[in-house]
PDB file of N, CA and C in Angstrom:
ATOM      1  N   UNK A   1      22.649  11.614  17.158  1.00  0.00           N
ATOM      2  CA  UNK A   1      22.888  10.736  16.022  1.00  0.00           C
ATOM      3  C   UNK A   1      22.739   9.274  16.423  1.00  0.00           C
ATOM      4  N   UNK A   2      23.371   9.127  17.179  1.00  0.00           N
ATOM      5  CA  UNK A   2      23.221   7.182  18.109  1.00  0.00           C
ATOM      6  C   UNK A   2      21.672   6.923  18.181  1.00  0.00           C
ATOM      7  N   UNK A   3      21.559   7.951  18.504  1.00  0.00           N
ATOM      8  CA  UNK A   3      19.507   7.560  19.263  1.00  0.00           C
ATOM      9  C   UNK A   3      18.277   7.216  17.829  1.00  0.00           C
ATOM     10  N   UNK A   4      19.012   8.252  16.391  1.00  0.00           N
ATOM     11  CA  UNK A   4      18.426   8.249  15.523  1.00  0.00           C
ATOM     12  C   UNK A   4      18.577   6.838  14.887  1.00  0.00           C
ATOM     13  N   UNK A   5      20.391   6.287  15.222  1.00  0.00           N
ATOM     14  CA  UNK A   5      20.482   4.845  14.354  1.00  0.00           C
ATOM     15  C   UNK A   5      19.781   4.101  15.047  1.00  0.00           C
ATOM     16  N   UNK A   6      19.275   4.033  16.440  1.00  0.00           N
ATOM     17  CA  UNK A   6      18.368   3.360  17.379  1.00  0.00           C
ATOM     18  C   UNK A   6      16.858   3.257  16.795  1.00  0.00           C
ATOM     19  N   UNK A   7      16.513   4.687  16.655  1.00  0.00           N
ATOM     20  CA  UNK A   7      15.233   4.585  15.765  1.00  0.00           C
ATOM     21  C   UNK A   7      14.974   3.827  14.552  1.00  0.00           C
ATOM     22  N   UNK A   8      16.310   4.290  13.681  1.00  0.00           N
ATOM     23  CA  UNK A   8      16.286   3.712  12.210  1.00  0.00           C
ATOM     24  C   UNK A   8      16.381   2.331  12.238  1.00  0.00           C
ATOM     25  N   UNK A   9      16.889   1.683  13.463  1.00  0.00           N
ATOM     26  CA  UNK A   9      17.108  -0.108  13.689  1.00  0.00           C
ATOM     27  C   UNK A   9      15.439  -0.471  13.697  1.00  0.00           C
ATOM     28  N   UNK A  10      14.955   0.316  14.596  1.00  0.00           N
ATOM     29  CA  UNK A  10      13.478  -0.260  15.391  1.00  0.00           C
ATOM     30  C   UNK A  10      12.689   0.018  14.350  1.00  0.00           C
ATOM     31  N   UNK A  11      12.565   0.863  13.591  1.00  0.00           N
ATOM     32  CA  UNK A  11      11.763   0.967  11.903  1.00  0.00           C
ATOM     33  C   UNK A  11      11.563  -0.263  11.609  1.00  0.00           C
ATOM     34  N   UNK A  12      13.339  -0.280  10.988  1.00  0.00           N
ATOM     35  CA  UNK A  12      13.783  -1.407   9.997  1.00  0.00           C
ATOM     36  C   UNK A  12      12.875  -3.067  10.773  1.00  0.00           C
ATOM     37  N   UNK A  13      13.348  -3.050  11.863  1.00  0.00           N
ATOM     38  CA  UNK A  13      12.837  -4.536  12.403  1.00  0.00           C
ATOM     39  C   UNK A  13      11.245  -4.795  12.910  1.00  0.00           C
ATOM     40  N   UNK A  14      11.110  -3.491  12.838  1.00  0.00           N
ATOM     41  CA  UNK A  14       8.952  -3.778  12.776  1.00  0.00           C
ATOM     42  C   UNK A  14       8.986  -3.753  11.589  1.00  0.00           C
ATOM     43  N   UNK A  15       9.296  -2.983  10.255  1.00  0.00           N
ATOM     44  CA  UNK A  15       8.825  -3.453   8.785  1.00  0.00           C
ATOM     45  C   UNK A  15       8.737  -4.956   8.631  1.00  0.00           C
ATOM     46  N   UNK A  16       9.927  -5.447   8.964  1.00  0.00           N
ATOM     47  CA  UNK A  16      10.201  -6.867   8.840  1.00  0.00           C
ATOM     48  C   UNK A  16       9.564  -7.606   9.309  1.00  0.00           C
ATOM     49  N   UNK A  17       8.956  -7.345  11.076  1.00  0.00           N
ATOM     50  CA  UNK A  17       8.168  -8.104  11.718  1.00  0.00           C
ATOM     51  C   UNK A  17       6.719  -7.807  11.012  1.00  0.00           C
ATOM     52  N   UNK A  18       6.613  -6.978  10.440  1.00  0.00           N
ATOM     53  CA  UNK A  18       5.030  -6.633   9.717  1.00  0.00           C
ATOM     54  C   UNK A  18       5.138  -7.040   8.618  1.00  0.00           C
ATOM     55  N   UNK A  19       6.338  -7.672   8.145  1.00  0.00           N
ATOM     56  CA  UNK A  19       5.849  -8.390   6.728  1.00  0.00           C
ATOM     57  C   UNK A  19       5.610 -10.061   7.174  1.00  0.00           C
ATOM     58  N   UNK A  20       6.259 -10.579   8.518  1.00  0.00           N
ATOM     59  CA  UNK A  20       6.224 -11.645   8.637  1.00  0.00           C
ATOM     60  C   UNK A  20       4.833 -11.291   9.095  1.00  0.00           C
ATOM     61  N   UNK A  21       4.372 -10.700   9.894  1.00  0.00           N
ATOM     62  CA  UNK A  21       2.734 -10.986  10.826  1.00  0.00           C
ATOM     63  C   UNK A  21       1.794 -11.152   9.364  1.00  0.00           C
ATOM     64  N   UNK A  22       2.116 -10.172   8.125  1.00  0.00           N
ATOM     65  CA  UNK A  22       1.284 -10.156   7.199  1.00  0.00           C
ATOM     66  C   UNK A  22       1.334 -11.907   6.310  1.00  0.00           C
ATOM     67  N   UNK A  23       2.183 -12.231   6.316  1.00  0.00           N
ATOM     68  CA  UNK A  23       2.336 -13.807   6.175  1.00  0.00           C
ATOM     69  C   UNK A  23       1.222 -14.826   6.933  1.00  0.00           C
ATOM     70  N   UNK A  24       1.718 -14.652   8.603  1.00  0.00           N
ATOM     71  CA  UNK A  24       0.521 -14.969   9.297  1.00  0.00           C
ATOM     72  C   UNK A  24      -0.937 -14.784   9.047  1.00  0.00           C
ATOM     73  N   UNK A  25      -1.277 -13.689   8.770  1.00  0.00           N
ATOM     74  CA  UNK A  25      -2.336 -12.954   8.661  1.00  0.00           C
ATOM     75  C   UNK A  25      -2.955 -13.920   7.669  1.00  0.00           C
ATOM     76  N   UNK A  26      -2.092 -13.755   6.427  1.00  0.00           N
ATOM     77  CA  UNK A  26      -3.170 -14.508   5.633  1.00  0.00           C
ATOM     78  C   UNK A  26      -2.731 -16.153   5.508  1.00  0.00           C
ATOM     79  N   UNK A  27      -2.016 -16.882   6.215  1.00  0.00           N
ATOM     80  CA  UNK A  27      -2.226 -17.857   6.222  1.00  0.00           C
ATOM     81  C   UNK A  27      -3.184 -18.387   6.931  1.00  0.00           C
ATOM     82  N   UNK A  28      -3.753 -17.663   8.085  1.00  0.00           N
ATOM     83  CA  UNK A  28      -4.737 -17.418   9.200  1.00  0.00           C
ATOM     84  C   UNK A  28      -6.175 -17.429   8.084  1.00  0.00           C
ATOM     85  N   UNK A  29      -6.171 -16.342   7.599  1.00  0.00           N
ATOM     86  CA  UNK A  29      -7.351 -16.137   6.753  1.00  0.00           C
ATOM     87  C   UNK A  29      -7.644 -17.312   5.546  1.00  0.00           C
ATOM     88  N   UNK A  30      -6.492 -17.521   5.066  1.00  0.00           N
ATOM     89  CA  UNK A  30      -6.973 -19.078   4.157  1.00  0.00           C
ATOM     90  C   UNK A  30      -8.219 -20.321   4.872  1.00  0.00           C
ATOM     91  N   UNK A  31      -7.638 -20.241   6.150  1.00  0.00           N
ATOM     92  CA  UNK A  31      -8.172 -21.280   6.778  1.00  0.00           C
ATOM     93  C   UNK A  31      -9.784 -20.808   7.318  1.00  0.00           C
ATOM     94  N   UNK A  32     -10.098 -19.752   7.509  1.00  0.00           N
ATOM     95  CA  UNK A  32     -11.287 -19.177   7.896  1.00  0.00           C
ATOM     96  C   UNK A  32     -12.215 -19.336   6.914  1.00  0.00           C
ATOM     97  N   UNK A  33     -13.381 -19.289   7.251  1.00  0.00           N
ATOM     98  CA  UNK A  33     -14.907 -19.706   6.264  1.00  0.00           C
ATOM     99  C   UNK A  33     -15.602 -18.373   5.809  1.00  0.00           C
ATOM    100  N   UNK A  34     -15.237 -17.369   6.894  1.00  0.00           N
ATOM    101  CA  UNK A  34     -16.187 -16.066   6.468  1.00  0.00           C
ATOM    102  C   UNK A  34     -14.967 -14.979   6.484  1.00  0.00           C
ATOM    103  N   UNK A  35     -15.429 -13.524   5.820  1.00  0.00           N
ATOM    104  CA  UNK A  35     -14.897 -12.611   5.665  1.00  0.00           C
ATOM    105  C   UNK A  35     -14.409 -12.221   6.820  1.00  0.00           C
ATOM    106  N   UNK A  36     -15.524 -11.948   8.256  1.00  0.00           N
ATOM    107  CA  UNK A  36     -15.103 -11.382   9.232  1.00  0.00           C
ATOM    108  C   UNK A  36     -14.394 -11.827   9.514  1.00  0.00           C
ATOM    109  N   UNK A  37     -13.882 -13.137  10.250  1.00  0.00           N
ATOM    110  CA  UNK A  37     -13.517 -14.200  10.814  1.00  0.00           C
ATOM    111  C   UNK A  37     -11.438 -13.634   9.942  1.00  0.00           C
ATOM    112  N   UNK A  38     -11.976 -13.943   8.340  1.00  0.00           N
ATOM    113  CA  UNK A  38     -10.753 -14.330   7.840  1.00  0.00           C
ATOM    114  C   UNK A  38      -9.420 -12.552   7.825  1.00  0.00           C
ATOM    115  N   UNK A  39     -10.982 -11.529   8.267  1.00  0.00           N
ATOM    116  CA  UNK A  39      -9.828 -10.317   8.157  1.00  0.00           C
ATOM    117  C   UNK A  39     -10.198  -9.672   9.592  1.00  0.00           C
ATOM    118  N   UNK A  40     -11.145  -9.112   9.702  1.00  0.00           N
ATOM    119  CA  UNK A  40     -11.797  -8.358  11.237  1.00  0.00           C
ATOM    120  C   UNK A  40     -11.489  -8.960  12.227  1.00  0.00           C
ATOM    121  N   UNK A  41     -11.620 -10.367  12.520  1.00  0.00           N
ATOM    122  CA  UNK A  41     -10.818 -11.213  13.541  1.00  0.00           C
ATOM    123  C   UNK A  41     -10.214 -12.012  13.527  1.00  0.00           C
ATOM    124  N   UNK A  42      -8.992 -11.224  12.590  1.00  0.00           N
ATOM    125  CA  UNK A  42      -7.945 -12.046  12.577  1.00  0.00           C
ATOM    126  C   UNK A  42      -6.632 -11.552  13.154  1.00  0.00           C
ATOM    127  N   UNK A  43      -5.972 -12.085  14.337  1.00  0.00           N
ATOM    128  CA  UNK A  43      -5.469 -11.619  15.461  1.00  0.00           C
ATOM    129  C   UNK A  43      -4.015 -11.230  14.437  1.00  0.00           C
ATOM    130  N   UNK A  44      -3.428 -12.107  13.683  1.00  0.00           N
ATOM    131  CA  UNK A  44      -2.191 -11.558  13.065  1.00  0.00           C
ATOM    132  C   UNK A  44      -2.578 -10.435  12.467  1.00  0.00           C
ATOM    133  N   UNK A  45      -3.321 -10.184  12.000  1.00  0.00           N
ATOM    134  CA  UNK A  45      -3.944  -8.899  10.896  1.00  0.00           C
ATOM    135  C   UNK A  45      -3.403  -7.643  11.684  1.00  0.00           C
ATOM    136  N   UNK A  46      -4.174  -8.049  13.223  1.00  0.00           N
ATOM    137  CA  UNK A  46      -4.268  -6.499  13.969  1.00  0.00           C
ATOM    138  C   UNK A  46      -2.764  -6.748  14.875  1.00  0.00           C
ATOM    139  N   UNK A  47      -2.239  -7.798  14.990  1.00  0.00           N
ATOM    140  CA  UNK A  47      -1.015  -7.616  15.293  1.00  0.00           C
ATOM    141  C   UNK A  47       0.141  -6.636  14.551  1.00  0.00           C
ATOM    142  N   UNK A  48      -0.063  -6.675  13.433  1.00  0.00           N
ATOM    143  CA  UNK A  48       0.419  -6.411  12.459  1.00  0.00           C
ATOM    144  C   UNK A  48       0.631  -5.172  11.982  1.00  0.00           C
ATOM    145  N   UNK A  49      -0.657  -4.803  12.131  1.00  0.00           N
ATOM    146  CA  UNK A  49      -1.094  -3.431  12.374  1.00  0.00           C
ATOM    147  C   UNK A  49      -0.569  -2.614  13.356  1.00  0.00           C
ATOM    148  N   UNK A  50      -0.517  -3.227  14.483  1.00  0.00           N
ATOM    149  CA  UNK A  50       0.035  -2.465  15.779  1.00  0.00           C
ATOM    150  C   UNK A  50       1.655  -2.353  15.430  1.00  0.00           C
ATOM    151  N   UNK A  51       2.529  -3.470  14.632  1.00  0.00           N
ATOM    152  CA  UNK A  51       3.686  -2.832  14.425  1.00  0.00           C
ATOM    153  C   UNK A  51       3.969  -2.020  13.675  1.00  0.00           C
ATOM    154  N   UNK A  52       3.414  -1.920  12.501  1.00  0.00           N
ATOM    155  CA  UNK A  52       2.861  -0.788  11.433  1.00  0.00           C
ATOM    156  C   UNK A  52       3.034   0.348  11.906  1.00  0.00           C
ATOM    157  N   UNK A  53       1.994   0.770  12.949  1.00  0.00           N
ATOM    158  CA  UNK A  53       2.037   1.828  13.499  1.00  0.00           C
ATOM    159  C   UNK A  53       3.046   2.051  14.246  1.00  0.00           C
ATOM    160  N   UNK A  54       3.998   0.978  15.231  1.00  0.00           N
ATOM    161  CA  UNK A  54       5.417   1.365  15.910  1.00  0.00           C
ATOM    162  C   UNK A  54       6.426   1.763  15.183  1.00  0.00           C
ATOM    163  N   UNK A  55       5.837   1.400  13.796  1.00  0.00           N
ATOM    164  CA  UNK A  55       6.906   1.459  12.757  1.00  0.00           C
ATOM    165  C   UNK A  55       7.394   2.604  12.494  1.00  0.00           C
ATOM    166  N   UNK A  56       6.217   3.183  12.167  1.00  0.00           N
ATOM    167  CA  UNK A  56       5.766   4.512  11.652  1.00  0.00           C
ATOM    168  C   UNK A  56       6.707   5.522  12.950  1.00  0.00           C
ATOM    169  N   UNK A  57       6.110   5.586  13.849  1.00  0.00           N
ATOM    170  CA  UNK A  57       6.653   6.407  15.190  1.00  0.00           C
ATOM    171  C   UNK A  57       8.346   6.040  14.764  1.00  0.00           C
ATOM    172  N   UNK A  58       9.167   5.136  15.095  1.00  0.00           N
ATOM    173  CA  UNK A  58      10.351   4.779  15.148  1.00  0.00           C
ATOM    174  C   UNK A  58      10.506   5.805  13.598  1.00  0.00           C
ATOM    175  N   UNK A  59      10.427   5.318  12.507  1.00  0.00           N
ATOM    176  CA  UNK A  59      10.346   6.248  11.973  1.00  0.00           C
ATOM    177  C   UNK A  59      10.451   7.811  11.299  1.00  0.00           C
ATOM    178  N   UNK A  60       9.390   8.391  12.140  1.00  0.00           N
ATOM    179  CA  UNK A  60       9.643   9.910  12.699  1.00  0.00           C
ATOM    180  C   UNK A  60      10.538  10.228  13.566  1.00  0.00           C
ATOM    181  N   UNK A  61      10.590   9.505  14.528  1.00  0.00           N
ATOM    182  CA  UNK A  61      11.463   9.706  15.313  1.00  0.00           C
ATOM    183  C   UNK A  61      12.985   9.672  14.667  1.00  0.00           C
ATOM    184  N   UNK A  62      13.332   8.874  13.576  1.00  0.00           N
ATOM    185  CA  UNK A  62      14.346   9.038  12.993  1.00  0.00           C
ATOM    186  C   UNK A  62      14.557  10.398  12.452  1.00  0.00           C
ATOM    187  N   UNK A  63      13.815  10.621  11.652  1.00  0.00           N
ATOM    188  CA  UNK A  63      13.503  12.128  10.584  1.00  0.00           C
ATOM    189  C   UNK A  63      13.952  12.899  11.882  1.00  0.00           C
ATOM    190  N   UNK A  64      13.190  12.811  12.923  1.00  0.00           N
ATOM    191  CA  UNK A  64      13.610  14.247  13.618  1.00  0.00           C
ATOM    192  C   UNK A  64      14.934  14.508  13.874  1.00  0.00           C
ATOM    193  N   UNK A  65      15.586  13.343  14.113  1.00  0.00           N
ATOM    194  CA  UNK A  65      17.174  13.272  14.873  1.00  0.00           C
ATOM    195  C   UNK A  65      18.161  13.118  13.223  1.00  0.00           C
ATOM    196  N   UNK A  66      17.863  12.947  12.283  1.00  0.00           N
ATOM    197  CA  UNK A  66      18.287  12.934  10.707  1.00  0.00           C
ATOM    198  C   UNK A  66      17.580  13.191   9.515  1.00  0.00           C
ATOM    199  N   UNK A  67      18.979  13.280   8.844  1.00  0.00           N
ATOM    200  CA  UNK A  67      18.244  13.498   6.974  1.00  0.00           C
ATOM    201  C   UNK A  67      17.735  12.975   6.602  1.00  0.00           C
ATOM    202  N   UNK A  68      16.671  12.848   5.652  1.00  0.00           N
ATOM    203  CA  UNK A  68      15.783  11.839   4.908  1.00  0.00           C
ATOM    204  C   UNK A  68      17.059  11.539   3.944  1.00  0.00           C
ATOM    205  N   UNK A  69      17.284  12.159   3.359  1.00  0.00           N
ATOM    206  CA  UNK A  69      18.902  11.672   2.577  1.00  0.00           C
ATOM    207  C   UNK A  69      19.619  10.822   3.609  1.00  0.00           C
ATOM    208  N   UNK A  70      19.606  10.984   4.552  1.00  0.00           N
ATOM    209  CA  UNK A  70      20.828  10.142   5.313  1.00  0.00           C
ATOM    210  C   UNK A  70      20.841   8.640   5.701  1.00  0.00           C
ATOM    211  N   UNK A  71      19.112   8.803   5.555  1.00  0.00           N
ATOM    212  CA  UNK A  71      18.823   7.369   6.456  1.00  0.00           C
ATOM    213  C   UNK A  71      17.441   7.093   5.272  1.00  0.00           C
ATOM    214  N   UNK A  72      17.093   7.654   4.389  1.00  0.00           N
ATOM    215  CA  UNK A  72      16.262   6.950   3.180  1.00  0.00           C
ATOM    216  C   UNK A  72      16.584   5.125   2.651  1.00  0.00           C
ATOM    217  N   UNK A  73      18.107   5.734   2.492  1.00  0.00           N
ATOM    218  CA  UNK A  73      18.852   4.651   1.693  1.00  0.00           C
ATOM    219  C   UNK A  73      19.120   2.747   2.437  1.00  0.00           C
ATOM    220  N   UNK A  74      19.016   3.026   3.943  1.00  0.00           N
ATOM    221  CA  UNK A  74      19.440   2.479   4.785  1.00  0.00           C
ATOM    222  C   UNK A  74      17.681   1.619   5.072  1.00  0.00           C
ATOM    223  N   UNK A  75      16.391   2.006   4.476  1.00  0.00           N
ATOM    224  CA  UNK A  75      15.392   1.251   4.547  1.00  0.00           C
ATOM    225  C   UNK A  75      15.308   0.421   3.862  1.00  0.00           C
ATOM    226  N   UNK A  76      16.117   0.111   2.813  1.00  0.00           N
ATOM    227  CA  UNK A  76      16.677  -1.056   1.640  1.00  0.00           C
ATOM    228  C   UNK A  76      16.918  -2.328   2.325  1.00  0.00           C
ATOM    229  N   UNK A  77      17.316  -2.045   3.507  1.00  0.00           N
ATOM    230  CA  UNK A  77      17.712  -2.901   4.143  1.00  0.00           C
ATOM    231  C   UNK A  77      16.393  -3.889   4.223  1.00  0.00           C
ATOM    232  N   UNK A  78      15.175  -3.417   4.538  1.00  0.00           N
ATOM    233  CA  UNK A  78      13.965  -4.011   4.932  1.00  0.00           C
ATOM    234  C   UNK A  78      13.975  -5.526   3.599  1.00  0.00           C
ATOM    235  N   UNK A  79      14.300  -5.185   2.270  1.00  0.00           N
ATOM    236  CA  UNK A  79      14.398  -5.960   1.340  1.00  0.00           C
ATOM    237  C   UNK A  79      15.027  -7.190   1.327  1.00  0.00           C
ATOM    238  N   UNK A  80      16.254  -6.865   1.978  1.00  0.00           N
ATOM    239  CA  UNK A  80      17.203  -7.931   2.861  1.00  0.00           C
ATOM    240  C   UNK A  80      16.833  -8.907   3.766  1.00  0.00           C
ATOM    241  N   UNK A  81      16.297  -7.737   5.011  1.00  0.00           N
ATOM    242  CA  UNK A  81      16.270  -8.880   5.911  1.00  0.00           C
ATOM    243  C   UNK A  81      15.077  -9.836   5.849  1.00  0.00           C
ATOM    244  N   UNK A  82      13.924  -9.073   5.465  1.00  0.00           N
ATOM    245  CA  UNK A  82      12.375  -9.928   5.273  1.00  0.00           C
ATOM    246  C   UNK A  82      12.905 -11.391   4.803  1.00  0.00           C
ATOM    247  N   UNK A  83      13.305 -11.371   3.289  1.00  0.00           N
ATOM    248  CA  UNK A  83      13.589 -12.408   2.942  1.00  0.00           C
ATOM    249  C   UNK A  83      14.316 -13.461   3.512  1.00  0.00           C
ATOM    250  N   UNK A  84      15.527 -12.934   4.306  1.00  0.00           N
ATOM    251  CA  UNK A  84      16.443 -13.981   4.987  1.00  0.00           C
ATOM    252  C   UNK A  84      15.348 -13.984   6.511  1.00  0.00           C
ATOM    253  N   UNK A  85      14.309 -13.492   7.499  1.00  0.00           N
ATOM    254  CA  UNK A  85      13.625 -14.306   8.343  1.00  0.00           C
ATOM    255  C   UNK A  85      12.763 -14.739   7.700  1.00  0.00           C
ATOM    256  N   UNK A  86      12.278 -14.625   6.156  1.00  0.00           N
ATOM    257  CA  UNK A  86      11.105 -15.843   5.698  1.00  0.00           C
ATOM    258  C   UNK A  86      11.937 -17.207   5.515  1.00  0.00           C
ATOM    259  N   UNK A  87      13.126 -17.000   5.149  1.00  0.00           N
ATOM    260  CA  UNK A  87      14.036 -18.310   5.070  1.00  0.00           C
ATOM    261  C   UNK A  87      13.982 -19.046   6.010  1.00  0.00           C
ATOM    262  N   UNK A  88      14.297 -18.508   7.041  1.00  0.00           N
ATOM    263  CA  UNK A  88      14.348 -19.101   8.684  1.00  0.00           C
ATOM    264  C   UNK A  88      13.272 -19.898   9.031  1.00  0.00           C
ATOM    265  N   UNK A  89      12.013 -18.307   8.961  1.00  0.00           N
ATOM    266  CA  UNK A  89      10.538 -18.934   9.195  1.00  0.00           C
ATOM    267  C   UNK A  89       9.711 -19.688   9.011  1.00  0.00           C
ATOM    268  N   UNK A  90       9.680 -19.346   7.574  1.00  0.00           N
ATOM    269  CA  UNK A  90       9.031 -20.025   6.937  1.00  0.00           C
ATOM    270  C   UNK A  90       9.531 -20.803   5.602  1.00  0.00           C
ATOM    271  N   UNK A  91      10.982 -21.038   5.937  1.00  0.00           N
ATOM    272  CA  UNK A  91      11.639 -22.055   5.013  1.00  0.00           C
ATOM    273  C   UNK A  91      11.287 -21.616   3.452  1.00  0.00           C
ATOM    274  N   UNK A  92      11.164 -20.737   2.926  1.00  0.00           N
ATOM    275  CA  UNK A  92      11.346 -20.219   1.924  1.00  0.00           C
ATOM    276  C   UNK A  92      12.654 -20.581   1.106  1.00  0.00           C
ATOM    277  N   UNK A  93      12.903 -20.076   0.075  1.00  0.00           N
ATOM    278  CA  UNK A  93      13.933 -21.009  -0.469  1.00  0.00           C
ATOM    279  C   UNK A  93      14.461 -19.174  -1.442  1.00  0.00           C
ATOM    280  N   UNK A  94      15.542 -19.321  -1.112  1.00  0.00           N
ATOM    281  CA  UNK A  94      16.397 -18.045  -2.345  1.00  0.00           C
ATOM    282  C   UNK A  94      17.479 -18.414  -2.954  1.00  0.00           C
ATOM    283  N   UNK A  95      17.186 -17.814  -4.171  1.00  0.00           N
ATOM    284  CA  UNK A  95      18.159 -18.621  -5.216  1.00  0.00           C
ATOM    285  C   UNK A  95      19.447 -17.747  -4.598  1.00  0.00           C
ATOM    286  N   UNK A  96      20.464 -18.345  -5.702  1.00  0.00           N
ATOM    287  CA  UNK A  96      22.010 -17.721  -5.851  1.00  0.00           C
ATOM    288  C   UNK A  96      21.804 -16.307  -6.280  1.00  0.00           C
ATOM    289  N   UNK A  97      20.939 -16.012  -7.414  1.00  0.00           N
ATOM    290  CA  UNK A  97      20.680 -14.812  -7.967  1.00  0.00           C
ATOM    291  C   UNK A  97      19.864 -14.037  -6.722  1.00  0.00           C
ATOM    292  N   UNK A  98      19.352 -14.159  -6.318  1.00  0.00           N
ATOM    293  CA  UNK A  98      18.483 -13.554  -4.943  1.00  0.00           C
ATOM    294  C   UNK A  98      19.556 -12.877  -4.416  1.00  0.00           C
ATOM    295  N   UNK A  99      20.465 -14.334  -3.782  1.00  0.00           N
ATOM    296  CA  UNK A  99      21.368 -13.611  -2.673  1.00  0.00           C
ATOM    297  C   UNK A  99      22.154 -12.511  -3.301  1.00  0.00           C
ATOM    298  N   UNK A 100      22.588 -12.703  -4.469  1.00  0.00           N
ATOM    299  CA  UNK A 100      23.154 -11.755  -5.052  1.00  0.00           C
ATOM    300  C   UNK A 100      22.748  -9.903  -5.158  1.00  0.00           C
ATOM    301  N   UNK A 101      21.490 -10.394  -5.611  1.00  0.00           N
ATOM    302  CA  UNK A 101      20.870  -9.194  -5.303  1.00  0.00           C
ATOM    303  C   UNK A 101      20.868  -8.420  -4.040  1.00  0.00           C
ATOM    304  N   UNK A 102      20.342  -9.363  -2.766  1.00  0.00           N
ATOM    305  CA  UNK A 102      20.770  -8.962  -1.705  1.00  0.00           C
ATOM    306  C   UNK A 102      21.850  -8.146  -1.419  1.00  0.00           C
ATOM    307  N   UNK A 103      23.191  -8.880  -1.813  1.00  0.00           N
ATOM    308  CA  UNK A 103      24.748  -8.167  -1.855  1.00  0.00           C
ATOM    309  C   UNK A 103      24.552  -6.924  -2.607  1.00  0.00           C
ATOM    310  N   UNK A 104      23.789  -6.722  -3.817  1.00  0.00           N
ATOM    311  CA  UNK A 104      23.761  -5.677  -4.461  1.00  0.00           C
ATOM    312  C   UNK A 104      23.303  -3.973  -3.695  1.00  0.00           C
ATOM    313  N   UNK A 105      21.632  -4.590  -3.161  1.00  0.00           N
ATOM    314  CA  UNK A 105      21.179  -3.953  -2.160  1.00  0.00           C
ATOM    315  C   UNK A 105      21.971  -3.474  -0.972  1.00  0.00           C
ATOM    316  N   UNK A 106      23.279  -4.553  -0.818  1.00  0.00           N
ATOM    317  CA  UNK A 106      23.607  -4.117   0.717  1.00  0.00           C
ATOM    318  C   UNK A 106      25.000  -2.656   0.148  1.00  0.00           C
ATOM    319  N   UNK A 107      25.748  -3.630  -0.726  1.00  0.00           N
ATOM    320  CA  UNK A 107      26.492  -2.362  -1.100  1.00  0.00           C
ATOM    321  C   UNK A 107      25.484  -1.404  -1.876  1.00  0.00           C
ATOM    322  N   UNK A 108      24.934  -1.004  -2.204  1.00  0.00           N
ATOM    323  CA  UNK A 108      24.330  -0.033  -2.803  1.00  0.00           C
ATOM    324  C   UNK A 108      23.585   1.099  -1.415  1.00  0.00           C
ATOM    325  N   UNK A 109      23.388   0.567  -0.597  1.00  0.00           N
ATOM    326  CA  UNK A 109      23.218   1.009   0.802  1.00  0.00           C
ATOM    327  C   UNK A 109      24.848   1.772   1.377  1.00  0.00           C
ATOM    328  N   UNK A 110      25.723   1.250   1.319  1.00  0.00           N
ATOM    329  CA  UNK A 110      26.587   1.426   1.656  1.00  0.00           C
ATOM    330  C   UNK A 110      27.575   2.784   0.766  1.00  0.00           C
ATOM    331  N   UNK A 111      27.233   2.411  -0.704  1.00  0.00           N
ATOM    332  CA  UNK A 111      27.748   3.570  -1.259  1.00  0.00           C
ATOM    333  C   UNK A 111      26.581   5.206  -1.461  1.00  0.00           C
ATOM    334  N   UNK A 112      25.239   4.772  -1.212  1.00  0.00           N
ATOM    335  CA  UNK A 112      24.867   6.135  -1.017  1.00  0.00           C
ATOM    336  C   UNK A 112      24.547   6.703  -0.022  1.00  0.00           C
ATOM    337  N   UNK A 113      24.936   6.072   1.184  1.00  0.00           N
ATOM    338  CA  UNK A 113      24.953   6.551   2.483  1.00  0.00           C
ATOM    339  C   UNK A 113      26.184   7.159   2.871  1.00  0.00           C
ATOM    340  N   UNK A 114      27.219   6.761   2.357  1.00  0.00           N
ATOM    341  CA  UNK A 114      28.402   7.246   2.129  1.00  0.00           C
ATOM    342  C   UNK A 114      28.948   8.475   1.267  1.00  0.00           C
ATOM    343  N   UNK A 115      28.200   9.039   0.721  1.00  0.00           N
ATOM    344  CA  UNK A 115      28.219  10.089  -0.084  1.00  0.00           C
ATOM    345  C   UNK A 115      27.360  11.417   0.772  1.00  0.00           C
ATOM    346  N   UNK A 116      26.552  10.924   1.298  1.00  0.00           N
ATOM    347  CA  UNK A 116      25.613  11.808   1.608  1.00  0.00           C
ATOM    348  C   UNK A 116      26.144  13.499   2.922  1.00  0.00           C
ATOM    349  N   UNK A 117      26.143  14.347   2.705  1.00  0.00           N
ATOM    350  CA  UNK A 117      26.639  15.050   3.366  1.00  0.00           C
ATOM    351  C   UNK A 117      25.781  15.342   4.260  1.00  0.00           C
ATOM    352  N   UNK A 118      25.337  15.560   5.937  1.00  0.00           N
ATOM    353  CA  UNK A 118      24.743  16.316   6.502  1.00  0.00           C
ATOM    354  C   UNK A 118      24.866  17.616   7.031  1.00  0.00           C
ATOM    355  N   UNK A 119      23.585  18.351   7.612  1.00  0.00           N
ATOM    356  CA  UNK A 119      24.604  19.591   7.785  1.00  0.00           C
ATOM    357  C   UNK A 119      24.482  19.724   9.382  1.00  0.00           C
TER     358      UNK A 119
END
């Protein structure tokens, strides 16, 4: 069970890092003149990609060690944190209603993970 919340952490924080690289990516590509240039060699793109895919593994690796019921609910989280490191990052701005939502997301995480029975 420990090793699976280990997995389910390392998911959660490559989604996040793959939404920030995808930020990169195309701020990268704005600045480029040609197609190739702005997607085929564009180093955040395939960075990005490579966490994608760690993602994915961390992931499975969860499923194997837990319920998809158990730990579904707990990828909500990804909604959360993206936004609060674009804040950081890239100075993004979230309203009162945002954060709120956030809070909504976090207890709402909290009460159906809490219900969930394994066997």
């Amino acid at each position: 069970m420990r090793l699976a919340i280990v997995f389910l952490s390392g998911m959660i924080a490559c989604m996040v890092a793959f939404h920030m690289f995808l930020k990169f990516a195309g701020t990268y590509a704005a600045t480029q003149a040609g197609v190739f240039h702005a997607f085929m060699g564009n180093p955040w793109l395939w960075c990005a990609l490579l966490i994608l895919g760690a993602g994915l593994i961390f992931w499975l690796m969860t499923l194997r060690n837990m319920s998809l019921a158990a730990t579904y609910p707990w990828t909500a989280l990804i909604y959360v944190i993206t936004p609060l490191t674009s804040f950081v990052i890239f100075d993004d701005l979230l309203s009162v209603k945002y954060v709120l939502g956030m809070v909504c997301i976090i207890v709402g995480v909290f009460l159906t993970t809490g219900t969930v029975v394994t066997k």
